[in-house]
Protein backbone atom coordinates (compact mmCIF):
# COMPACT_ATOMS: atom_id res chain seq x y z
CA UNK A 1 -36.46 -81.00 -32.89
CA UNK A 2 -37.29 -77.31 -33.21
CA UNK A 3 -35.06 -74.61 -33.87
CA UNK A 4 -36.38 -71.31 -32.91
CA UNK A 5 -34.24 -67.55 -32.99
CA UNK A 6 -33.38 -66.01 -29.65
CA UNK A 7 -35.89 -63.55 -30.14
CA UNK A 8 -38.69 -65.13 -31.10
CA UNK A 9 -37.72 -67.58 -28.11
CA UNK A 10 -38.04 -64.58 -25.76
CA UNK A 11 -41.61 -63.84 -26.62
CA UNK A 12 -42.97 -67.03 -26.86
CA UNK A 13 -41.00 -68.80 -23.89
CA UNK A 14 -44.18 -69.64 -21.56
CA UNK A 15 -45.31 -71.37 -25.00
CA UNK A 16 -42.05 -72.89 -25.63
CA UNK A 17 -41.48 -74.13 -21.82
CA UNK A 18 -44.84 -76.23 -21.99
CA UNK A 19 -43.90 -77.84 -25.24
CA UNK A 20 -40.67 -78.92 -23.71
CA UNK A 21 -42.08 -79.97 -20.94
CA UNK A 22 -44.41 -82.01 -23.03
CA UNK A 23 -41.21 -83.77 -24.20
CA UNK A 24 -39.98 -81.80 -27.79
CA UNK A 25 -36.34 -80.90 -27.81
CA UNK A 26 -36.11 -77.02 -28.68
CA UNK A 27 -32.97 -75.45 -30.19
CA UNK A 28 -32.66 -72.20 -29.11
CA UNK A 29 -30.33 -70.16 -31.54
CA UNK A 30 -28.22 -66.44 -32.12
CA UNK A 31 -27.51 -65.40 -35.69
CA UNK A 32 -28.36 -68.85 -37.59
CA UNK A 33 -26.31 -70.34 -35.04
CA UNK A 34 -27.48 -73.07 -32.33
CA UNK A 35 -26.75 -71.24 -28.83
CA UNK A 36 -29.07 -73.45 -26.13
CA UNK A 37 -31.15 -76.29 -26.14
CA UNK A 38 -34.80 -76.54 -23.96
CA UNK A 39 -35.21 -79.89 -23.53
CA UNK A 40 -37.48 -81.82 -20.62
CA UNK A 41 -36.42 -82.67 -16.96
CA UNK A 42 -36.58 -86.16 -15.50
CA UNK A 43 -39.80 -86.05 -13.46
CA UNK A 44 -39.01 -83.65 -10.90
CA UNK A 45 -40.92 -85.31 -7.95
CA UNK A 46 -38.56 -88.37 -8.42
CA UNK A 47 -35.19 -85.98 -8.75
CA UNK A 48 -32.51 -87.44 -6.21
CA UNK A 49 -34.41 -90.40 -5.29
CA UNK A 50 -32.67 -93.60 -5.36
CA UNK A 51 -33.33 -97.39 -4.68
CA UNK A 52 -30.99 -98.29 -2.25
CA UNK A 53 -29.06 -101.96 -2.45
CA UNK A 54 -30.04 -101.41 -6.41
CA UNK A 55 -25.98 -102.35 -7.56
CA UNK A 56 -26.19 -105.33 -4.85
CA UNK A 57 -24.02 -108.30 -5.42
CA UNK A 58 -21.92 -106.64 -8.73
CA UNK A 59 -18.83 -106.29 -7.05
CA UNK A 60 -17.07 -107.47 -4.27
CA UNK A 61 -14.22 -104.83 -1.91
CA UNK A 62 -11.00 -107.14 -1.43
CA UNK A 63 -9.95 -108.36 2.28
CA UNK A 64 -6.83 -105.66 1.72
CA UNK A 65 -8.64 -102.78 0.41
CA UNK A 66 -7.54 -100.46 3.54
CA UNK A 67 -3.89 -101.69 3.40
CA UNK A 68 -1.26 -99.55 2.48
CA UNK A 69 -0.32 -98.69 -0.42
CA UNK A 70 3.06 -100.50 -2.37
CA UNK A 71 6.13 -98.04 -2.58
CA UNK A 72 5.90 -98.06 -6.21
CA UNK A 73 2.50 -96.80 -6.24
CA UNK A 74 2.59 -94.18 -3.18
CA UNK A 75 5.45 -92.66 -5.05
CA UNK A 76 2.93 -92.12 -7.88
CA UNK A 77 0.76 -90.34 -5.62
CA UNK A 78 3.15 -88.44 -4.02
CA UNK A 79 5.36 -87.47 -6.57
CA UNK A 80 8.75 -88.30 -4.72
């Protein structure tokens, strides 16, 4: 991991944006003291893309799930 000054960071952030994105943690830091980090992204063309059916089979939803609730746990809720 790299720890860089604030303004060094400034002048050299198209240099320091590539080496993140290469995959080095930066430290990006005010005074001595550690203020941001510039770390990589996920591969971007895969952001918010999921497998559906991936957590098939690990649980089960009981026959009374939409029941109401006991007294002594609506008045939990509820606050009466």
């Amino acid at each position: 991991m790299t720890t860089i000054e604030a303004k060094l960071a400034a002048a050299h952030l198209g240099d320091l944006l590539q080496r993140a994105a290469s995959g080095e943690d930066i430290v990006i830091s005010s005074a001595g003291v550690p203020s941001a980090r510039l770390v990589p992204i996920a591969d971007p063309t895969t952001k918010g893309q999921r497998r559906l059916g991936g957590l098939a089979g690990l649980g089960t939803v009981p026959d009374d799930f939409d029941d109401p609730l006991p007294d002594e746990i609506l008045v939990l809720f509820e606050g009466r």
